[in-house]
N, C-alpha and C. Protein backbone atom coordinates (compact mmCIF):
# COMPACT_ATOMS: atom_id res chain seq x y z
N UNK A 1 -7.40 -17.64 -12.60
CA UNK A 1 -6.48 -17.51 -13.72
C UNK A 1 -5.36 -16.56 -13.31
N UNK A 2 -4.39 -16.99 -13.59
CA UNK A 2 -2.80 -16.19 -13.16
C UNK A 2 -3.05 -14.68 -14.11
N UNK A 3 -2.74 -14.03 -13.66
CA UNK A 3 -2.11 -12.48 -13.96
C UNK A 3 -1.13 -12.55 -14.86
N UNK A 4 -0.73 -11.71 -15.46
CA UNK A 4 0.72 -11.27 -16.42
C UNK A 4 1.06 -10.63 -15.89
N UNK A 5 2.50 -10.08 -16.03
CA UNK A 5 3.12 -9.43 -15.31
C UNK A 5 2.70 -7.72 -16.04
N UNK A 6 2.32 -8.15 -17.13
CA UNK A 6 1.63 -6.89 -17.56
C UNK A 6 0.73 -5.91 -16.82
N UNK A 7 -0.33 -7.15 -16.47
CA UNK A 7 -1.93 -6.60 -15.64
C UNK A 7 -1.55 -6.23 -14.06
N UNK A 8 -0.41 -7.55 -13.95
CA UNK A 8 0.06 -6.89 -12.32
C UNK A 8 0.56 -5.94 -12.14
N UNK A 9 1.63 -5.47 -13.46
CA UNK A 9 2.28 -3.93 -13.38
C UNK A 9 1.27 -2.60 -13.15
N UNK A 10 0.57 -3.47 -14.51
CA UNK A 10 -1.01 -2.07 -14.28
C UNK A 10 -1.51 -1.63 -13.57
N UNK A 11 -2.30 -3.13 -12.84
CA UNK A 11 -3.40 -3.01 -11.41
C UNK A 11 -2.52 -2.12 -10.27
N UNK A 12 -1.00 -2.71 -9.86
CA UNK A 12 -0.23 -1.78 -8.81
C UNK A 12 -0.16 -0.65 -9.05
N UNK A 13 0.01 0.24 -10.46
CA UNK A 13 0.29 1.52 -10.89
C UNK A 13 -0.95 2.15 -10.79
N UNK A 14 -2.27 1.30 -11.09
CA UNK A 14 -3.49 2.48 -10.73
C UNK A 14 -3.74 2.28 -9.45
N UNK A 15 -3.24 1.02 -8.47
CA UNK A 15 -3.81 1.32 -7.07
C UNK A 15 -3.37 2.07 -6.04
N UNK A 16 -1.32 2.32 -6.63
CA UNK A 16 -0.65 2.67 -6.02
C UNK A 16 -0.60 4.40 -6.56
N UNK A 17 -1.10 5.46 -6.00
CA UNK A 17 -1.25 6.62 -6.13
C UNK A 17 -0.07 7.59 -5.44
N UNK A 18 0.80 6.89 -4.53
CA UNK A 18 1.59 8.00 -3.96
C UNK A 18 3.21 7.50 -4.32
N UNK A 19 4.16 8.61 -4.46
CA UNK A 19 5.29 8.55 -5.31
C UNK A 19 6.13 8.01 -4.32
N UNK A 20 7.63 7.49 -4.69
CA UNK A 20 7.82 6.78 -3.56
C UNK A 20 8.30 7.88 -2.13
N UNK A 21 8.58 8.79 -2.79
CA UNK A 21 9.07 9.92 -1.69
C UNK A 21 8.06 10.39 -1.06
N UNK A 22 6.81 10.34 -1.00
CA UNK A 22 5.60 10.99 -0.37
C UNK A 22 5.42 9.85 0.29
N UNK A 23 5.80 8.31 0.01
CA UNK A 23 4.84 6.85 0.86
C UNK A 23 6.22 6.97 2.07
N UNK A 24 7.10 7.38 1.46
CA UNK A 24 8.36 7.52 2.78
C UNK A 24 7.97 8.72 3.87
N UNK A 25 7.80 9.87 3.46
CA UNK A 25 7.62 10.63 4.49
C UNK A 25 6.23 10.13 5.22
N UNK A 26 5.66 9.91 4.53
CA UNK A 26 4.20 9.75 5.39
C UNK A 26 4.55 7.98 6.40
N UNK A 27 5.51 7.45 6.22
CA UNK A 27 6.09 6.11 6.69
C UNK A 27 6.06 6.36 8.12
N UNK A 28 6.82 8.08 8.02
CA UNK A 28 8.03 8.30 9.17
C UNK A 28 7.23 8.78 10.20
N UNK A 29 5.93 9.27 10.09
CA UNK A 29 5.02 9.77 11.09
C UNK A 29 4.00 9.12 11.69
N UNK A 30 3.92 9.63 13.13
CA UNK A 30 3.09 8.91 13.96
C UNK A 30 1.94 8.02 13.57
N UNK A 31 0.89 9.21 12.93
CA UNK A 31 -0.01 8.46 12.21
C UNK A 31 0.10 7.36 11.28
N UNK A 32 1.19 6.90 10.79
CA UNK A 32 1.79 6.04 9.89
C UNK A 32 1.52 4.88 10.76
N UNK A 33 2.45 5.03 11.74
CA UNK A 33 2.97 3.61 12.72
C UNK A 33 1.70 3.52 13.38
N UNK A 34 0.80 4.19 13.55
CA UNK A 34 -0.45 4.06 14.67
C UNK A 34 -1.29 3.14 13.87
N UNK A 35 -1.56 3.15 12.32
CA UNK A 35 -2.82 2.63 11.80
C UNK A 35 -2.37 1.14 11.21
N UNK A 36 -3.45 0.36 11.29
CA UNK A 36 -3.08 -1.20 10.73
C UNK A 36 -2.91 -2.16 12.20
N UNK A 37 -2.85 -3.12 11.70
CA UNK A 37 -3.00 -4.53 13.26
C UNK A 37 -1.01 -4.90 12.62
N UNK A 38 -1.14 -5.21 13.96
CA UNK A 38 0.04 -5.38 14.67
C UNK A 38 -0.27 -7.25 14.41
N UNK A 39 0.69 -7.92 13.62
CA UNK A 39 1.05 -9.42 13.68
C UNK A 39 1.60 -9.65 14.66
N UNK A 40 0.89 -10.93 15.50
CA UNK A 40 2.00 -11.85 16.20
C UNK A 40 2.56 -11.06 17.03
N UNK A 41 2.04 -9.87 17.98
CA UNK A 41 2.85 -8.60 18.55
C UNK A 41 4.05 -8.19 17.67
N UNK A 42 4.10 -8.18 16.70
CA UNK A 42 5.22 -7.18 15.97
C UNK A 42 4.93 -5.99 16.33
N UNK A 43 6.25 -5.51 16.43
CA UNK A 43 5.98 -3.73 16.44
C UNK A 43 5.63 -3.20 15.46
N UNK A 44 5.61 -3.34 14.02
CA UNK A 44 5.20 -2.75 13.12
C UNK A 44 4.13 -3.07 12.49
N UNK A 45 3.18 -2.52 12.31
CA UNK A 45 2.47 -3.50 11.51
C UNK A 45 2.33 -3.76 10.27
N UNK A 46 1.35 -4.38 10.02
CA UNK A 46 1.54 -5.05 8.30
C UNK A 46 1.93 -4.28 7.11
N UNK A 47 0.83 -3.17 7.62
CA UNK A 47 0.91 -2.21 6.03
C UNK A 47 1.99 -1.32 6.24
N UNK A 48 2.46 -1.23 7.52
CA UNK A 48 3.33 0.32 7.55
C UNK A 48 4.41 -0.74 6.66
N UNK A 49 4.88 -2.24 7.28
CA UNK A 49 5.79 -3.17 6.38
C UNK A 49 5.70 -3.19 4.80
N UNK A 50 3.98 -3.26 4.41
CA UNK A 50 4.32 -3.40 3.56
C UNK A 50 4.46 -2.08 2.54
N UNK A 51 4.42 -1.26 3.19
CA UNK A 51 4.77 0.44 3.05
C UNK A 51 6.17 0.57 2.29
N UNK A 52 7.01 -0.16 3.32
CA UNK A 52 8.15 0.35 3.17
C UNK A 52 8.71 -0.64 1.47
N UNK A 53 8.09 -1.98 1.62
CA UNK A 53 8.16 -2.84 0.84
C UNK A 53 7.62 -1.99 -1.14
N UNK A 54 6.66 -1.59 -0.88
CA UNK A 54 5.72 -1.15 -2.18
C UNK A 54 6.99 0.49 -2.49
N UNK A 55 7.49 1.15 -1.56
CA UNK A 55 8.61 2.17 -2.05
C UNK A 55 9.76 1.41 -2.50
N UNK A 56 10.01 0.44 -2.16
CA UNK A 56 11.10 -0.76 -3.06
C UNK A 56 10.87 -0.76 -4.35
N UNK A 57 9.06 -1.44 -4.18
CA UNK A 57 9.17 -1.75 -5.36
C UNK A 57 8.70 -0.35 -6.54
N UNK A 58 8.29 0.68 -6.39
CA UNK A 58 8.29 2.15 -6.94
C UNK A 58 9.26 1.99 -7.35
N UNK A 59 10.34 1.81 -6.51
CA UNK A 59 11.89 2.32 -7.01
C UNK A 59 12.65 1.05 -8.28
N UNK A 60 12.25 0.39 -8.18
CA UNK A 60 12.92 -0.88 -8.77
C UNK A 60 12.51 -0.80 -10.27
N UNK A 61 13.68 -1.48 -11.39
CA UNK A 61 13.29 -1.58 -12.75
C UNK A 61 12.15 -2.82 -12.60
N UNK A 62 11.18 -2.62 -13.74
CA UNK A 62 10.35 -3.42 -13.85
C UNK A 62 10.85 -5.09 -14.18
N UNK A 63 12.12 -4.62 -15.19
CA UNK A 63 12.99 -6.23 -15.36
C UNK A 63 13.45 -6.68 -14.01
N UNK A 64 13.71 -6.15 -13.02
CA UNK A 64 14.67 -6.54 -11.78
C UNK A 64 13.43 -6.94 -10.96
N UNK A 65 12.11 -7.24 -11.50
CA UNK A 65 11.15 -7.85 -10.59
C UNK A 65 11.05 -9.17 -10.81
N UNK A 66 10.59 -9.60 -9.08
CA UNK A 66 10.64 -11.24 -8.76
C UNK A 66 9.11 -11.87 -8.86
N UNK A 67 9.13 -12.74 -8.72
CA UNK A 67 8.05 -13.50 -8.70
C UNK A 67 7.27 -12.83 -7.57
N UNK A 68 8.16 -13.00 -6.41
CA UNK A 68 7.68 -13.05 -4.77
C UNK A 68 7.34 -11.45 -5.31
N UNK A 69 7.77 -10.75 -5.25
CA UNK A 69 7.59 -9.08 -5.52
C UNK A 69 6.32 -9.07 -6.29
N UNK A 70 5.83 -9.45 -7.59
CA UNK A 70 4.34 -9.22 -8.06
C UNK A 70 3.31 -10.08 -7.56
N UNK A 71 3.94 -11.04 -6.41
CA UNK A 71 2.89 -11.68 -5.47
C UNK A 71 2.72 -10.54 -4.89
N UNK A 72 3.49 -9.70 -4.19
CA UNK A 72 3.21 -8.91 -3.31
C UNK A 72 2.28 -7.51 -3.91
N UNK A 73 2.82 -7.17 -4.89
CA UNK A 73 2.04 -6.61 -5.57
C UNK A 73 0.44 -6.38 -6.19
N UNK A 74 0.71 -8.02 -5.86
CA UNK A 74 -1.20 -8.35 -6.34
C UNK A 74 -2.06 -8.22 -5.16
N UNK A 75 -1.42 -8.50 -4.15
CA UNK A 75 -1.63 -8.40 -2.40
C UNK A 75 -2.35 -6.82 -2.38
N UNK A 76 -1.00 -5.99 -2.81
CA UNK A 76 -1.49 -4.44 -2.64
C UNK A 76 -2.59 -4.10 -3.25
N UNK A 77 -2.74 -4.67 -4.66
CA UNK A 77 -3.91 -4.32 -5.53
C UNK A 77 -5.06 -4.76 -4.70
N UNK A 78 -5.08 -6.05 -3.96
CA UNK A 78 -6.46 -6.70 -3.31
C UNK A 78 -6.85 -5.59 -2.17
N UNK A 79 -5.40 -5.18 -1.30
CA UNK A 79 -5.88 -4.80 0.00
C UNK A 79 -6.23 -3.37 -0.51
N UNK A 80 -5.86 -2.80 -1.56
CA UNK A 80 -6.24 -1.07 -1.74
C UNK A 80 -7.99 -1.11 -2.07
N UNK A 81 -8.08 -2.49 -2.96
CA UNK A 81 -9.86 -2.49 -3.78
C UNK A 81 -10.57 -3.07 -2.77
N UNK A 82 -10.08 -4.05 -1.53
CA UNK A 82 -10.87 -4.44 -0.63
C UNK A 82 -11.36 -3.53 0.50
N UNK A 83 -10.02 -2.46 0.62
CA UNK A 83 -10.85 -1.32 1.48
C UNK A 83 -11.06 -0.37 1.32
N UNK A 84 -11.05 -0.16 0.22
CA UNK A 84 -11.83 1.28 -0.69
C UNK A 84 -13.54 0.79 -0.72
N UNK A 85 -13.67 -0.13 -0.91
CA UNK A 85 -15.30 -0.82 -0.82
C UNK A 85 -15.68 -0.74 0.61
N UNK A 86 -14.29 -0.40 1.80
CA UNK A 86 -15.49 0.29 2.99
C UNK A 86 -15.62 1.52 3.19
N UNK A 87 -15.20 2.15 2.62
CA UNK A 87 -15.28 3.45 2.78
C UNK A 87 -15.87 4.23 3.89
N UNK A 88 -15.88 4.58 4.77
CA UNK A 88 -16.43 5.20 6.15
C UNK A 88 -17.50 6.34 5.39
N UNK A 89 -18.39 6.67 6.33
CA UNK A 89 -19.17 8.16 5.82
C UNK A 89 -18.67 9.38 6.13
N UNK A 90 -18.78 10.19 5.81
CA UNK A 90 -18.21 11.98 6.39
C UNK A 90 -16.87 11.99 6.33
N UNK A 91 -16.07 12.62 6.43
CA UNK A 91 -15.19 13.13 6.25
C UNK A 91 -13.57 12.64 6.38
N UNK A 92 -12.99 11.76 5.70
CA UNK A 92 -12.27 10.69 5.67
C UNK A 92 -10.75 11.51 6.11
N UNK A 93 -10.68 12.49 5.84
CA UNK A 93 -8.92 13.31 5.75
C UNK A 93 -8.27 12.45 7.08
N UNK A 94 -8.61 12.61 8.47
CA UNK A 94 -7.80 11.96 9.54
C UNK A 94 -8.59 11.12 10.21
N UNK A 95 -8.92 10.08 9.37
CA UNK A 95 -9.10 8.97 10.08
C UNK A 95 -7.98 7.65 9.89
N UNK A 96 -8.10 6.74 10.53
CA UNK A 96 -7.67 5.10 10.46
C UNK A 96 -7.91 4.60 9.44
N UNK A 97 -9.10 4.64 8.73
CA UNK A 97 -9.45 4.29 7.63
C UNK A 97 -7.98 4.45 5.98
N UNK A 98 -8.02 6.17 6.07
CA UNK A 98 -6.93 6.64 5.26
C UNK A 98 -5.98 6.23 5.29
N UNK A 99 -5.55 6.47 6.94
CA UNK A 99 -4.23 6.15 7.02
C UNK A 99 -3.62 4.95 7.02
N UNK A 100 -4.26 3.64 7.03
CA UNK A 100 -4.41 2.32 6.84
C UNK A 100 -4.36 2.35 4.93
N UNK A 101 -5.02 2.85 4.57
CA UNK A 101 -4.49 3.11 2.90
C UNK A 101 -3.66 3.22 2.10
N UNK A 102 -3.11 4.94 2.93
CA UNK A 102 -1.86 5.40 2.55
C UNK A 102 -0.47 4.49 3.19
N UNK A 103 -0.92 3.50 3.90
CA UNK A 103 0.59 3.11 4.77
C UNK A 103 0.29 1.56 2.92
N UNK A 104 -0.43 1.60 2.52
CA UNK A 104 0.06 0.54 1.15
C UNK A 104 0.05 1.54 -0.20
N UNK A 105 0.22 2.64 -0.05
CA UNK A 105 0.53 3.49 -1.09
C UNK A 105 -0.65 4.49 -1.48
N UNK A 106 -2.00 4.30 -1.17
CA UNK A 106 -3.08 5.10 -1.98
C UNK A 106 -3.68 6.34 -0.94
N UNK A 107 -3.71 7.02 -1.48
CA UNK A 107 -4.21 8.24 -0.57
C UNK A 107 -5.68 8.45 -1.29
N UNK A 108 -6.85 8.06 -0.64
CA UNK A 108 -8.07 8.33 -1.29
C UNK A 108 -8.45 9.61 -1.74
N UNK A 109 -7.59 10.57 -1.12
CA UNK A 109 -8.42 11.90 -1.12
C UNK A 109 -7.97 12.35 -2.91
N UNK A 110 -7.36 11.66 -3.21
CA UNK A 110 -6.27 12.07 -4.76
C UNK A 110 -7.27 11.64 -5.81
């Protein structure tokens, strides 16, 4: 069953935990670009992309949203609840795990 743009606004706003100025600085650092798989040898990979993509959409009026944009959005909601359910054991602050998180907006430790 399709989403509303209501539930999609929602689901992104509770999955997405970091403001857009905190998902930018944390963009710009090593650990940023290091975590996530690399498409098709792209240099960037997915999430740091879709990193930069989810501070777009932070920034954007909710009317000035597209279709393609709360596709993407529902994307973020899947990939934040699909890997929060792996959660690693012990002590999560600097691992791959996080930082693979935070590069789609959520910082677990919050």
């Amino acid at each position: 069953m399709p989403h509303t743009d209501e539930e999609t606004d929602r689901d992104f706003d509770e999955a997405v935990n970091m403001t857009p100025r905190e998902l930018e600085d944390w963009l710009d650092t090593d650990a940023s670009k290091e975590a996530g798989q690399h498409k098709g040898g792209a240099a960037e990979t997915t999430g740091h992309e879709s990193g930069r993509r989810i501070v777009a959409l932070l920034r954007a009026k909710k009317g000035d949203l597209t279709g393609d944009d709360r596709k993407h959005m529902r994307k973020v909601v899947g990939y934040v609840h699909r890997h929060l359910a792996q959660r690693p054991d012990g002590d999560v602050t600097d691992t791959r795990w996080r930082h693979s998180l935070m590069n789609w907006g959520h910082d677990p430790l919050r």
